[in-house]
N, C-alpha and C. Protein backbone atom coordinates (compact mmCIF):
# COMPACT_ATOMS: atom_id res chain seq x y z
N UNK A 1 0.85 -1.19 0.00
CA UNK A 1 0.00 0.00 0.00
C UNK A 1 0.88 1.24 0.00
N UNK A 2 0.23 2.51 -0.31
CA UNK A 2 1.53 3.14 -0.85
C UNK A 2 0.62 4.69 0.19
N UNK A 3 0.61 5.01 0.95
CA UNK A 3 0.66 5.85 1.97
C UNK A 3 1.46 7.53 1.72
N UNK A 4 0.67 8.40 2.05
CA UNK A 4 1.29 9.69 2.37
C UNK A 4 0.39 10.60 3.28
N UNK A 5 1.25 10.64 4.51
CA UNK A 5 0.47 11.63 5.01
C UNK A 5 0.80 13.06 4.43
N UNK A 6 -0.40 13.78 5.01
CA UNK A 6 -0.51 14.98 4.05
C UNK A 6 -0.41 15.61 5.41
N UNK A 7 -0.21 17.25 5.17
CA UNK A 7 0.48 18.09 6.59
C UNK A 7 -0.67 18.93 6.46
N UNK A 8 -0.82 18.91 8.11
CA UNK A 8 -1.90 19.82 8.89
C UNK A 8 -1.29 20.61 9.67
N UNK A 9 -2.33 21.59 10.56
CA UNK A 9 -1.73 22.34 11.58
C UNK A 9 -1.62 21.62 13.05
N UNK A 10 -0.76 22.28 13.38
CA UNK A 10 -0.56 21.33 14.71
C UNK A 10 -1.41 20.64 15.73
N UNK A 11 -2.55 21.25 15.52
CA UNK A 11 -3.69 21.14 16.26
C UNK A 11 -5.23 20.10 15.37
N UNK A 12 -4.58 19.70 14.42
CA UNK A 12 -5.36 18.81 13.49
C UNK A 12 -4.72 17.36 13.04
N UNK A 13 -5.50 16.77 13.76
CA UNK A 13 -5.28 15.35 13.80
C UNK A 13 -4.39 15.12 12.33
N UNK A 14 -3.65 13.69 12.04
CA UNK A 14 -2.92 13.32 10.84
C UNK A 14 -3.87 12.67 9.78
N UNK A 15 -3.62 13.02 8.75
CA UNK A 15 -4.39 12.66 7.72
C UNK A 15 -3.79 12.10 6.55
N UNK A 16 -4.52 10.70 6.05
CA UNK A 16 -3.33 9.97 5.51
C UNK A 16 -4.36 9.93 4.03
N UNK A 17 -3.29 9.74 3.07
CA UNK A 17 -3.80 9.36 1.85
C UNK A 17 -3.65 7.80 0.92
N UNK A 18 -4.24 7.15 1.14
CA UNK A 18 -4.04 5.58 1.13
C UNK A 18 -4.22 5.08 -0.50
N UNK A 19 -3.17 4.50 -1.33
CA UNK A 19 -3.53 4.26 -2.68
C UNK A 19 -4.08 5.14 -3.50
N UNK A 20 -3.98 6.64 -3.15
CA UNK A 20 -4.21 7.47 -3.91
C UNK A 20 -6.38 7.54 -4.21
N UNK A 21 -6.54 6.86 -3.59
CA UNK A 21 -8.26 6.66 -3.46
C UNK A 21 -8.87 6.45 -1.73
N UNK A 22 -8.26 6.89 -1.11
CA UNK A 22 -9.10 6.75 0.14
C UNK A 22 -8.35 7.80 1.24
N UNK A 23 -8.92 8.59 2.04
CA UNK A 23 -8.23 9.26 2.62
C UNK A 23 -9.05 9.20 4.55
N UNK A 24 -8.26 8.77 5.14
CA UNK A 24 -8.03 8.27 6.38
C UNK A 24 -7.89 9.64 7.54
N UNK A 25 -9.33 10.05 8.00
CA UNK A 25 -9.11 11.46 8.46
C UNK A 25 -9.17 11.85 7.81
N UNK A 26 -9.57 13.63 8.06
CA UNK A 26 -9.39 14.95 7.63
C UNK A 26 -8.50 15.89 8.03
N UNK A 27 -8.83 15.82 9.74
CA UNK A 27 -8.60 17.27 10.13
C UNK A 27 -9.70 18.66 9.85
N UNK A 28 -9.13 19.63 10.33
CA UNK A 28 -10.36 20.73 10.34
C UNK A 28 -9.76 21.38 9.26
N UNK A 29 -8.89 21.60 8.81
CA UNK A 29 -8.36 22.94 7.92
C UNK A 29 -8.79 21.93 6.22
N UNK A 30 -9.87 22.46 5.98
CA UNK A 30 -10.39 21.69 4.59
C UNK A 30 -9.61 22.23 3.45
N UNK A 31 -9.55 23.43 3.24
CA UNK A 31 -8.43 24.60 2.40
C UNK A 31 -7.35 23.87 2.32
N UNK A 32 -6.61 23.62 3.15
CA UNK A 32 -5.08 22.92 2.73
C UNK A 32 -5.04 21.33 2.51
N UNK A 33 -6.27 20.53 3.06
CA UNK A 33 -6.30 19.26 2.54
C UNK A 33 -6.91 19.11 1.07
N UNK A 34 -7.48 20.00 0.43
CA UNK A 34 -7.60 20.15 -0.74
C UNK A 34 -7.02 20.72 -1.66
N UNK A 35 -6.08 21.09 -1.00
CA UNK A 35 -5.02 21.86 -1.82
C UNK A 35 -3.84 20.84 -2.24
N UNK A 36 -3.74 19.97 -0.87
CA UNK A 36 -2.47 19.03 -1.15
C UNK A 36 -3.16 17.87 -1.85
N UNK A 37 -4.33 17.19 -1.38
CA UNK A 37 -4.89 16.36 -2.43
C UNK A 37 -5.08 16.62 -3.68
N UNK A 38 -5.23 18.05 -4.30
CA UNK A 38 -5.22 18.12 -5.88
C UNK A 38 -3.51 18.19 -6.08
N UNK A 39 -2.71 18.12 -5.75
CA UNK A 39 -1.66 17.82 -6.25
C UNK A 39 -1.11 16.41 -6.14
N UNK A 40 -1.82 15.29 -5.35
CA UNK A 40 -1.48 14.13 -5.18
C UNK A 40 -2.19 13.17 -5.90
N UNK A 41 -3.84 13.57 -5.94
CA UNK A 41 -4.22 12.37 -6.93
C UNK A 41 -4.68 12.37 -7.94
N UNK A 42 -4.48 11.02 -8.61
CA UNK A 42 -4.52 11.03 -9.92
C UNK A 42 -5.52 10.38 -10.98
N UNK A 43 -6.62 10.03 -9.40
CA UNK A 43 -7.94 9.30 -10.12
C UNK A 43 -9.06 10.04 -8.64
N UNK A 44 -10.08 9.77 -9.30
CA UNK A 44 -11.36 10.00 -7.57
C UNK A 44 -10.81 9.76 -6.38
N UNK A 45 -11.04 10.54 -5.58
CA UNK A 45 -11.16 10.32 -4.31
C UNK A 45 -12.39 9.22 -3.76
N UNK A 46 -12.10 8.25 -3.23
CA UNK A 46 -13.32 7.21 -3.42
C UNK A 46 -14.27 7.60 -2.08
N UNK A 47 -13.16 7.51 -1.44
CA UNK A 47 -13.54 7.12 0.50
C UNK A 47 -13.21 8.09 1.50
N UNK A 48 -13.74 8.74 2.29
CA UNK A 48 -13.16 9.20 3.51
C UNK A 48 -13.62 8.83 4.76
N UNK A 49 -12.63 8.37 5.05
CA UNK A 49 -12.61 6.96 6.39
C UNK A 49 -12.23 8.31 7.83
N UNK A 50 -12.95 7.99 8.69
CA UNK A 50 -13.22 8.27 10.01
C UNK A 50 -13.09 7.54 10.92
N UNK A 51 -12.18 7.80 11.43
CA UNK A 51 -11.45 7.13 12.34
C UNK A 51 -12.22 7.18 13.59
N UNK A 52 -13.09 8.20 14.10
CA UNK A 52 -13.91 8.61 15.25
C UNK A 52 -13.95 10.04 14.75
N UNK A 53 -15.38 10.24 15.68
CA UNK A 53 -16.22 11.43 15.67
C UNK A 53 -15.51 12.54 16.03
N UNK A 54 -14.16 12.84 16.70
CA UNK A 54 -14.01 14.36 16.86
C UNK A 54 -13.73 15.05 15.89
N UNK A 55 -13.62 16.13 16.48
CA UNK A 55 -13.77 17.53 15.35
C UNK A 55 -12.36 17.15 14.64
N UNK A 56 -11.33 17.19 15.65
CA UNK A 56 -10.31 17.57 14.76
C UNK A 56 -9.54 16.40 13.93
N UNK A 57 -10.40 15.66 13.40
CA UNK A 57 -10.33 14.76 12.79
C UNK A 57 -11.29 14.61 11.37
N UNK A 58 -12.60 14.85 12.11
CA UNK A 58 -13.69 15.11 10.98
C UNK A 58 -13.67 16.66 10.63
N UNK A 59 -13.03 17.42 11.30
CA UNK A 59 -14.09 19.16 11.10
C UNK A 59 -14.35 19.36 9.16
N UNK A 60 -13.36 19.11 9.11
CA UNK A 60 -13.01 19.47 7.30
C UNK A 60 -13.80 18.24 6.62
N UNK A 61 -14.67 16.93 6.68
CA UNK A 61 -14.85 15.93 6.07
C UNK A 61 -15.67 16.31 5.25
N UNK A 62 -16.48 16.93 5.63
CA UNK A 62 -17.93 17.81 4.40
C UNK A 62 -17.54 18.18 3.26
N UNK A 63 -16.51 19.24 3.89
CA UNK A 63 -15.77 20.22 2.43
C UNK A 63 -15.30 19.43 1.59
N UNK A 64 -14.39 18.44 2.06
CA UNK A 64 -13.60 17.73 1.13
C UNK A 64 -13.90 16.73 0.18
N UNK A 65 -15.42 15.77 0.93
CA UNK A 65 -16.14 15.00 0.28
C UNK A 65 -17.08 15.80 -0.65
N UNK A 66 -17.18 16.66 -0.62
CA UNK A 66 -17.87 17.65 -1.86
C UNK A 66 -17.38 17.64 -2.79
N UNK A 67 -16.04 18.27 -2.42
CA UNK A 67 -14.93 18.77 -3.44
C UNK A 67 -14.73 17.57 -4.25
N UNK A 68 -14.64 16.58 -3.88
CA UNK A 68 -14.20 15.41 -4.70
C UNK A 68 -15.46 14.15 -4.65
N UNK A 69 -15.92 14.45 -4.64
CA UNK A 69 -17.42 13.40 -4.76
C UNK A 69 -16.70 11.90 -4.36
N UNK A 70 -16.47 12.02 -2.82
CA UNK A 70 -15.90 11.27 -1.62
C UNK A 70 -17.47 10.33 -0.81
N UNK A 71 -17.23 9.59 -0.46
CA UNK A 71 -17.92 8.90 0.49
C UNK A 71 -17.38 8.78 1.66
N UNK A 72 -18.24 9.05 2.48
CA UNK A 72 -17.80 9.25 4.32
C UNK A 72 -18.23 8.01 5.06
N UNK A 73 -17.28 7.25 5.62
CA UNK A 73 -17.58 6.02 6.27
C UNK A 73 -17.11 6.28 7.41
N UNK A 74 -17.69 5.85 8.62
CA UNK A 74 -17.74 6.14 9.59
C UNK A 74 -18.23 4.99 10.67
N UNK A 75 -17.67 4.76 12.29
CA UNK A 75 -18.88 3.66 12.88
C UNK A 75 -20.04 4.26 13.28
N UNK A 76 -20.66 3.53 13.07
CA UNK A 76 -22.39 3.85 13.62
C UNK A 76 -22.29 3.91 14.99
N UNK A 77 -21.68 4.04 15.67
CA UNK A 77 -21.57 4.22 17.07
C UNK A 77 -21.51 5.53 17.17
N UNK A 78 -20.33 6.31 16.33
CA UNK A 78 -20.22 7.93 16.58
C UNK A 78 -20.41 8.27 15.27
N UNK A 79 -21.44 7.13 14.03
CA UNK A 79 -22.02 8.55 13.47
C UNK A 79 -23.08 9.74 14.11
N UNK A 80 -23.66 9.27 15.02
CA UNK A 80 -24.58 10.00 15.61
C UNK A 80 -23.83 10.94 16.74
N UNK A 81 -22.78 11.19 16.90
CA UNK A 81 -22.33 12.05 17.77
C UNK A 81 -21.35 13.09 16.89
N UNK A 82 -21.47 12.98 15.30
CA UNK A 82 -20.38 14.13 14.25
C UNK A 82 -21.08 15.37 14.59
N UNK A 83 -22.01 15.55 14.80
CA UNK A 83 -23.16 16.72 14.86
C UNK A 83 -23.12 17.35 16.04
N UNK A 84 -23.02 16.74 16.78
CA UNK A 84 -23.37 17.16 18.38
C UNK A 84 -21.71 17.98 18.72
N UNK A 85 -21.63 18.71 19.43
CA UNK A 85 -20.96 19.86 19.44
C UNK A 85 -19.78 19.53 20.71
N UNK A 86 -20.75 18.76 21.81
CA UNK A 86 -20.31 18.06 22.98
C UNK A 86 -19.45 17.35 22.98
N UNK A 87 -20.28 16.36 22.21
CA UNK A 87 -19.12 14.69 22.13
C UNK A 87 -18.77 14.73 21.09
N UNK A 88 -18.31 15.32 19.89
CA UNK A 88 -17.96 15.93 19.09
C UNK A 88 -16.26 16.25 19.26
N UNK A 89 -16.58 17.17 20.65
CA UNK A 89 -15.31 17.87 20.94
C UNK A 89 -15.15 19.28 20.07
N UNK A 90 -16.16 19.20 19.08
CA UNK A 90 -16.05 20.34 18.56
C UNK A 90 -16.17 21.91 19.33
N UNK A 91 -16.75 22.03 20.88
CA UNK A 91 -17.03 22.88 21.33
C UNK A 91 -15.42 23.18 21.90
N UNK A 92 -14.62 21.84 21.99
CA UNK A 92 -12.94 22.17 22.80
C UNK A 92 -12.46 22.72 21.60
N UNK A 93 -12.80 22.94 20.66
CA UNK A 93 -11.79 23.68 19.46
C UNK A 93 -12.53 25.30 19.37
N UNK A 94 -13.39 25.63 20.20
CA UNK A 94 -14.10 26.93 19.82
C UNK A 94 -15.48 27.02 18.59
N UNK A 95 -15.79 26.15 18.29
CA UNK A 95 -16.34 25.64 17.05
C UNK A 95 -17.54 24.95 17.42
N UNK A 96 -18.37 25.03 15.94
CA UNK A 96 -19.61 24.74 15.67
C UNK A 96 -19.50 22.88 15.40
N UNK A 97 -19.71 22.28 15.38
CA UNK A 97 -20.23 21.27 14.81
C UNK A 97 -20.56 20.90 13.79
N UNK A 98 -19.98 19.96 12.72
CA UNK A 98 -20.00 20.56 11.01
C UNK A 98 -21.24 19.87 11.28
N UNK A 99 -22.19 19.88 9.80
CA UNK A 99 -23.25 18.92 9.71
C UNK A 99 -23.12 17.62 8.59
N UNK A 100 -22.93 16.48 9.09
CA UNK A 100 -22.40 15.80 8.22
C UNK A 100 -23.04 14.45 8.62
N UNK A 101 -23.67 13.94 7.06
CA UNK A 101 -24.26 12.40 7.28
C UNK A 101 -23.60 11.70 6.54
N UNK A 102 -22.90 10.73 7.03
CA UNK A 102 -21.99 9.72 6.81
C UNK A 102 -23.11 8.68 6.05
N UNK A 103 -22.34 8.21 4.90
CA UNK A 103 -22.74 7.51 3.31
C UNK A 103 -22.76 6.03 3.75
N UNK A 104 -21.62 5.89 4.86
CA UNK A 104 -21.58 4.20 5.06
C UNK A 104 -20.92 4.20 6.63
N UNK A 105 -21.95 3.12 7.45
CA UNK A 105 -21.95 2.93 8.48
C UNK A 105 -21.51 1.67 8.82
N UNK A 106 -20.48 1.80 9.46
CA UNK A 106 -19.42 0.79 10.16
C UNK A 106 -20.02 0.10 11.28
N UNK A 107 -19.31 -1.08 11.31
CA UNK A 107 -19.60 -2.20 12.71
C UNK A 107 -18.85 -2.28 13.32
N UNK A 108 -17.74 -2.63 12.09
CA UNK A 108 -16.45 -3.50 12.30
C UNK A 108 -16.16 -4.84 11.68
N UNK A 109 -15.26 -5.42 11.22
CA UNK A 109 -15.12 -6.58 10.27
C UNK A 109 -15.61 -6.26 8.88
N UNK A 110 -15.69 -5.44 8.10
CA UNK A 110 -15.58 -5.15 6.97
C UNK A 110 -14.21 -4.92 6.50
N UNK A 111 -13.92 -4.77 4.82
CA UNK A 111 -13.15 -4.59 4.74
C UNK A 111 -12.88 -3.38 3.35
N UNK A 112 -12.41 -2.21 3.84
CA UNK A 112 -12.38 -1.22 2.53
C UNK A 112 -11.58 -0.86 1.85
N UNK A 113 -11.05 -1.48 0.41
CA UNK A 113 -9.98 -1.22 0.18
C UNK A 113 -8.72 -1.34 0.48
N UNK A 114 -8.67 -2.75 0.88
CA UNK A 114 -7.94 -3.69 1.32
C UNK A 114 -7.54 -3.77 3.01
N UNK A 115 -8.23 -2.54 3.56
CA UNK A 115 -8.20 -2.78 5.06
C UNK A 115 -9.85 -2.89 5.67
N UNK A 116 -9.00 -3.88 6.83
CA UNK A 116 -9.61 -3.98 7.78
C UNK A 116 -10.20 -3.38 8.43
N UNK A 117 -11.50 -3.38 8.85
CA UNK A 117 -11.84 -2.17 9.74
C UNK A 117 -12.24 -3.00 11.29
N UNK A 118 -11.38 -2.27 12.22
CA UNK A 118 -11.56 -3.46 13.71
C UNK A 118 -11.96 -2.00 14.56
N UNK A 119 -13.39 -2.40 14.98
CA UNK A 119 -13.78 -1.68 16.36
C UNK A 119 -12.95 -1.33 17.28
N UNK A 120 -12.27 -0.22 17.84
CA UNK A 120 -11.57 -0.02 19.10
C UNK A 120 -11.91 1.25 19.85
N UNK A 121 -12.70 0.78 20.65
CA UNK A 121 -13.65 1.71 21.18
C UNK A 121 -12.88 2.28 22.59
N UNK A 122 -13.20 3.22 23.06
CA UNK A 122 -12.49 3.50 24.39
C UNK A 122 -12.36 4.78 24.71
N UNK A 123 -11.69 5.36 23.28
CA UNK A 123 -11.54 7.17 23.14
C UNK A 123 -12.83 7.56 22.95
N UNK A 124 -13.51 6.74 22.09
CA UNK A 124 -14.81 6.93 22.04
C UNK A 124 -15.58 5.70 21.32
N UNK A 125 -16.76 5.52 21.80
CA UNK A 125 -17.57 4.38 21.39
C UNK A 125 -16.97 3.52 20.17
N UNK A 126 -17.28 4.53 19.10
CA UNK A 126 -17.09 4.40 17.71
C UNK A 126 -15.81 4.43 17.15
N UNK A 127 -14.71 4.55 17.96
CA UNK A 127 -13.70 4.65 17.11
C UNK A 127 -13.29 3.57 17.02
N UNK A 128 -12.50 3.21 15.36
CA UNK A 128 -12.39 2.27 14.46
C UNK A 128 -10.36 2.41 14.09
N UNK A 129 -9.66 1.52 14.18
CA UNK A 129 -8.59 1.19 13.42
C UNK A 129 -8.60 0.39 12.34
N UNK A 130 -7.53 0.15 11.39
CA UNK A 130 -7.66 -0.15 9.84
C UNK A 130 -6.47 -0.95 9.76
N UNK A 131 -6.27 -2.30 9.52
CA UNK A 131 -5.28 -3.05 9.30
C UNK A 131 -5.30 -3.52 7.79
N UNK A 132 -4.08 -3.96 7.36
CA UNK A 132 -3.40 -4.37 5.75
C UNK A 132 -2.67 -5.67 6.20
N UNK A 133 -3.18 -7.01 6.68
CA UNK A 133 -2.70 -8.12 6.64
C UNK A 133 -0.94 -8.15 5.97
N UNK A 134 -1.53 -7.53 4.85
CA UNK A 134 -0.62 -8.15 3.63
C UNK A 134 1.00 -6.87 3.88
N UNK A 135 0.32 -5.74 4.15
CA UNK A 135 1.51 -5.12 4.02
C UNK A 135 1.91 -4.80 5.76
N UNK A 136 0.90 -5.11 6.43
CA UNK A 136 1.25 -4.89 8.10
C UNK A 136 1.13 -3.78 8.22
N UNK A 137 0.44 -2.66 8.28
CA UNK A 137 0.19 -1.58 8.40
C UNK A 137 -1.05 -1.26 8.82
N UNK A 138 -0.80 -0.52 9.74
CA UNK A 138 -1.99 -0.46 11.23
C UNK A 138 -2.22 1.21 11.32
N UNK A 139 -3.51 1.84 10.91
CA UNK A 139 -4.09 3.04 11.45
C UNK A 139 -4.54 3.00 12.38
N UNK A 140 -4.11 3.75 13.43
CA UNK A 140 -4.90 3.68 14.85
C UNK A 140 -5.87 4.76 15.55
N UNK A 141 -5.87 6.07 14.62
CA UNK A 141 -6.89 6.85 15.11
C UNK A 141 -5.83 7.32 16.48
N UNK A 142 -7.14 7.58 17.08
CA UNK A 142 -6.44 7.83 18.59
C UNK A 142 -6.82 6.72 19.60
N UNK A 143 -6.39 5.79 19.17
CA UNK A 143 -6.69 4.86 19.73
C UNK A 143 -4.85 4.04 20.65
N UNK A 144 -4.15 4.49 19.88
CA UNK A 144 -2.72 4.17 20.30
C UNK A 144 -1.68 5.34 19.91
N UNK A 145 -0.73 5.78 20.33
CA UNK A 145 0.13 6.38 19.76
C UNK A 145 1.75 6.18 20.02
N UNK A 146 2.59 6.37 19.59
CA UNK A 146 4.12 6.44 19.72
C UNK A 146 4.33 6.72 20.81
N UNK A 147 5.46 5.50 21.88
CA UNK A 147 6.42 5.70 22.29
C UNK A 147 5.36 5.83 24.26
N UNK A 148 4.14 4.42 23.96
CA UNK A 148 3.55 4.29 25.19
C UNK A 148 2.48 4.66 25.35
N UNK A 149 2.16 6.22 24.22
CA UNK A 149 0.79 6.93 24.41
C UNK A 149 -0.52 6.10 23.72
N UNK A 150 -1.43 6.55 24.33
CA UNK A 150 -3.10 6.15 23.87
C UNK A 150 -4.01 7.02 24.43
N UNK A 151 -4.99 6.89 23.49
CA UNK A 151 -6.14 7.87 23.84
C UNK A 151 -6.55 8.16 24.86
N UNK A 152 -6.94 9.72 25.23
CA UNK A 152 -7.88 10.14 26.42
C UNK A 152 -9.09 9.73 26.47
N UNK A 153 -9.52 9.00 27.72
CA UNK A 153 -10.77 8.45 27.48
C UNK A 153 -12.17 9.90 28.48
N UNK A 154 -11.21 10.89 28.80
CA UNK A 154 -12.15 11.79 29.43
C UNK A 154 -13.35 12.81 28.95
N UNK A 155 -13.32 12.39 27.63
CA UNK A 155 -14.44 12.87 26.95
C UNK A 155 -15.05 12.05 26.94
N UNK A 156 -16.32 12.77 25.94
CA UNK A 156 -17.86 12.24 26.14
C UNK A 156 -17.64 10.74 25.58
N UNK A 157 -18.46 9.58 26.20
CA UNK A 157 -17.96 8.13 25.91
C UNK A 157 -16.94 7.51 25.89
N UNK A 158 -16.17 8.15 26.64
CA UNK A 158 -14.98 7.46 26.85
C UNK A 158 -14.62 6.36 27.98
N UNK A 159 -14.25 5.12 28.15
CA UNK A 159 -13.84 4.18 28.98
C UNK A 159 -12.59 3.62 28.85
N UNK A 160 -12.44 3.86 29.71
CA UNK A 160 -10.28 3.17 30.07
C UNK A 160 -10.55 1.85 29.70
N UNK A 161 -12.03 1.02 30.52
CA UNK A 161 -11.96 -0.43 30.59
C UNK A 161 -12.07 -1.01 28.60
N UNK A 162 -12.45 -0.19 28.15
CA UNK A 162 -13.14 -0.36 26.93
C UNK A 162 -11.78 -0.46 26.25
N UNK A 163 -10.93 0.73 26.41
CA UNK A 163 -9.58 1.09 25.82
C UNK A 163 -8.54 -0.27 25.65
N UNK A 164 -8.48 -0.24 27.00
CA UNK A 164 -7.29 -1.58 27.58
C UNK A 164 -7.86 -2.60 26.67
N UNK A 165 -8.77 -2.57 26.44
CA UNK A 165 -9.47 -4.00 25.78
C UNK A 165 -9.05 -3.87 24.08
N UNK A 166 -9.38 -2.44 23.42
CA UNK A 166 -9.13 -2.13 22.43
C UNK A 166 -6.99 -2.43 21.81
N UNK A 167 -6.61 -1.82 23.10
CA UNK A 167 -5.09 -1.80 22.85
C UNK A 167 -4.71 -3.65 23.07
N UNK A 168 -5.31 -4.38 23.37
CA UNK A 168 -5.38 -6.15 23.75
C UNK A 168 -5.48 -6.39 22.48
N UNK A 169 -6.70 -6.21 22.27
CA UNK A 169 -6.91 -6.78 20.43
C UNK A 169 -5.74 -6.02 19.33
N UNK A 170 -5.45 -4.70 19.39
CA UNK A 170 -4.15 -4.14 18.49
C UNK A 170 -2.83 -4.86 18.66
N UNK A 171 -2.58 -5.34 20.45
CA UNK A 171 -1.31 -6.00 20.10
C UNK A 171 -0.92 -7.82 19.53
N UNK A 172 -2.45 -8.14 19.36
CA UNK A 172 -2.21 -9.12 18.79
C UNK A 172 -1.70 -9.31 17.33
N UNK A 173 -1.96 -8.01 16.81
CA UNK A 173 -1.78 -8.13 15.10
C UNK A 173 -0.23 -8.02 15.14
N UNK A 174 0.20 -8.14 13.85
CA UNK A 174 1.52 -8.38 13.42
C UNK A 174 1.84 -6.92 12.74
N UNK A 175 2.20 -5.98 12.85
CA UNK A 175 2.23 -4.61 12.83
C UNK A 175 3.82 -4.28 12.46
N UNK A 176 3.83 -3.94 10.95
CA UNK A 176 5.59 -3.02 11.06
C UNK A 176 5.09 -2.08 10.63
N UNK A 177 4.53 -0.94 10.29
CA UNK A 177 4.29 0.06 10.46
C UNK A 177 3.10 0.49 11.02
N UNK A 178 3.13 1.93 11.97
CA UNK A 178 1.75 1.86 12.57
C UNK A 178 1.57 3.43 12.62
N UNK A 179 0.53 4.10 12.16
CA UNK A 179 0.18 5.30 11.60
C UNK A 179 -1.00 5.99 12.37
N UNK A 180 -0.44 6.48 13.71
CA UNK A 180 -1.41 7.38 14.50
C UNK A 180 -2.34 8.16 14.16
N UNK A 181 -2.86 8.83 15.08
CA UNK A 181 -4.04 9.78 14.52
C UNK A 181 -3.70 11.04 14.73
N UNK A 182 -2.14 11.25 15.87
CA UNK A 182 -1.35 12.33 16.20
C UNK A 182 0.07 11.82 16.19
N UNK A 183 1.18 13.01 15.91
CA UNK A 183 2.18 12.50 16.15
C UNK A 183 2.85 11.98 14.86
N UNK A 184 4.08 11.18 15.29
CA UNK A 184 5.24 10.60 14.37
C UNK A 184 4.36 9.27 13.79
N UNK A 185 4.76 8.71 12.24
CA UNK A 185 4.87 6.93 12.08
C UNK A 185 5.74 6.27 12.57
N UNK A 186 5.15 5.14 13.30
CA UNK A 186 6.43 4.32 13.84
C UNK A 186 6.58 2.90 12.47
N UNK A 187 7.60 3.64 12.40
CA UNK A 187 8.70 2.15 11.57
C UNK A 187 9.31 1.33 12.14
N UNK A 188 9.52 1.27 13.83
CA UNK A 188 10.78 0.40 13.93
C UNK A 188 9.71 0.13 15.59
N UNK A 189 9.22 -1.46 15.62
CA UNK A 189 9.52 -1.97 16.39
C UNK A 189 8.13 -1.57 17.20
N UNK A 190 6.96 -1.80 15.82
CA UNK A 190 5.22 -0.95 15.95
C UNK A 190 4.49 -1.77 17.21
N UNK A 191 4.97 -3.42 16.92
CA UNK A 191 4.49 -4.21 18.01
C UNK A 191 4.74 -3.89 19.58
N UNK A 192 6.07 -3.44 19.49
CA UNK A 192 6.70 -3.22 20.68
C UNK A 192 5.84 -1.83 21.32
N UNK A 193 5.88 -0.82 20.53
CA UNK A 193 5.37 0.13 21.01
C UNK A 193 3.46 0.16 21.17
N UNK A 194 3.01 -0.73 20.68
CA UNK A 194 1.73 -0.95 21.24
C UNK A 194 1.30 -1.62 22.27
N UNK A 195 2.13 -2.54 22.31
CA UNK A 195 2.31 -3.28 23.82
C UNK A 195 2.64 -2.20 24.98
N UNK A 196 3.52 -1.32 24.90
CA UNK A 196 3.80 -0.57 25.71
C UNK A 196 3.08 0.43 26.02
N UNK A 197 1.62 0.58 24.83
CA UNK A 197 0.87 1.71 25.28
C UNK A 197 -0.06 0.95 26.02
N UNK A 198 -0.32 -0.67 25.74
CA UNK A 198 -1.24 -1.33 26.74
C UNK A 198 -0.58 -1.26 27.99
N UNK A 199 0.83 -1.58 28.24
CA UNK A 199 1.03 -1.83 29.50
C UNK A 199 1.08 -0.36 30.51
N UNK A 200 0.98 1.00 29.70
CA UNK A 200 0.80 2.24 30.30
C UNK A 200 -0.50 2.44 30.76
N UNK A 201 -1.40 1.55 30.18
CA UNK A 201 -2.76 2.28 30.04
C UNK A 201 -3.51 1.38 31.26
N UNK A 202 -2.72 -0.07 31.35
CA UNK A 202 -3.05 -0.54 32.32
C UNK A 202 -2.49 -0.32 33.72
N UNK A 203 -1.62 0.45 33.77
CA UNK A 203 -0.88 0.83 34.70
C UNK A 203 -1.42 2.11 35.24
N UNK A 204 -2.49 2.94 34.47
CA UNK A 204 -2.79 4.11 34.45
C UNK A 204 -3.98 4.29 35.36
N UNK A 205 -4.58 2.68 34.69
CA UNK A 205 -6.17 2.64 34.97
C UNK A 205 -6.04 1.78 36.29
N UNK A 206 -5.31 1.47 36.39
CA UNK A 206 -4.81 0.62 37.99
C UNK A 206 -5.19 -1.04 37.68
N UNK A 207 -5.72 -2.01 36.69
CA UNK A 207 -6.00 -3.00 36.27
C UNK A 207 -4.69 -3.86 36.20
């Protein structure tokens, strides 16, 4: 699979561009993800995959699925919370709540475009990671991050117990690269560092 993340502002989640047809996240700044996507692809934009309901992940998903006659997939757990302003998180950015109805509603165990889509709920109900068997490459949303970190579960729907469970099922996969929802890609040693965000998170939550 042939991967590029595309650059946001510091304060907007990472947004990846997958095979040149699916794009993994938004972020809020729609202006510059459409700016760098018309210089990157070279057929439709097919998909825009949602990793979970917050803003600064979705804020920009509207604009961009316009712009490119995109489909918004999302879990049905937090499609019903993109709107809401609260659990959203959109109100922690100063901001409205985009209005946005997601085209295709997630479970989990599907598979789009050659990934996986595995439920990992915790940061929030609905949030979803994306595995590639074939090439080992793991999107995690904010569901794990580099070097021990994982999601805040202190927003709206959030559970540690839910989390720990989520980061259990991630370190079973076979993972050499693993592509946060903030932060650096880890190349070297993805297993290791997901294990280590379980064993923080269980250490955190006192379990």
């Amino acid at each position: 699979m042939h991967v590029i993340k595309l650059k946001n502002s510091f304060y907007d989640a990472n947004a990846y561009l997958v095979d040149g047809k699916m794009l993994i996240d938004v972020g809020i700044d729609s202006t510059s993800i459409i700016a760098q996507l018309e210089n990157h692809l070279s057929s439709d934009l097919e998909t825009i995959i949602l990793t979970h309901c917050h803003f600064d992940h979705s804020g920009g998903a509207k604009e961009v699925a316009s712009e490119f006659g995109a489909k918004i997939a999302i879990h049905m757990e937090d499609a019903r919370l993109l709107n809401n302003p609260h659990a959203s998180v959109a109100e922690f950015f100063g901001s409205q709540a985009p209005v946005i109805d997601p085209d295709i509603l997630l479970k989990g165990g599907e598979v789009i475009g050659g990934l996986q889509v595995i439920h990992t709920p915790g940061h929030t109900p609905g949030g979803i990671s994306l595995y590639n068997p074939e090439s080992r490459l793991l999107f995690t949303g904010d569901t794990v991050f580099q070097e021990g970190g994982f999601g805040r579960t202190d927003f709206y729907g959030g559970s540690a117990l839910k989390l720990i469970e989520s980061l259990r099922k991630l370190s079973m996969l076979d993972v050499s690269v693993m592509y946060p929802g903030h932060g650096d890609i880890v190349t070297e040693d993805a297993n290791g560092q997901i294990r280590l965000s379980l064993m923080m998170a269980e250490q955190y939550s006192g379990t």
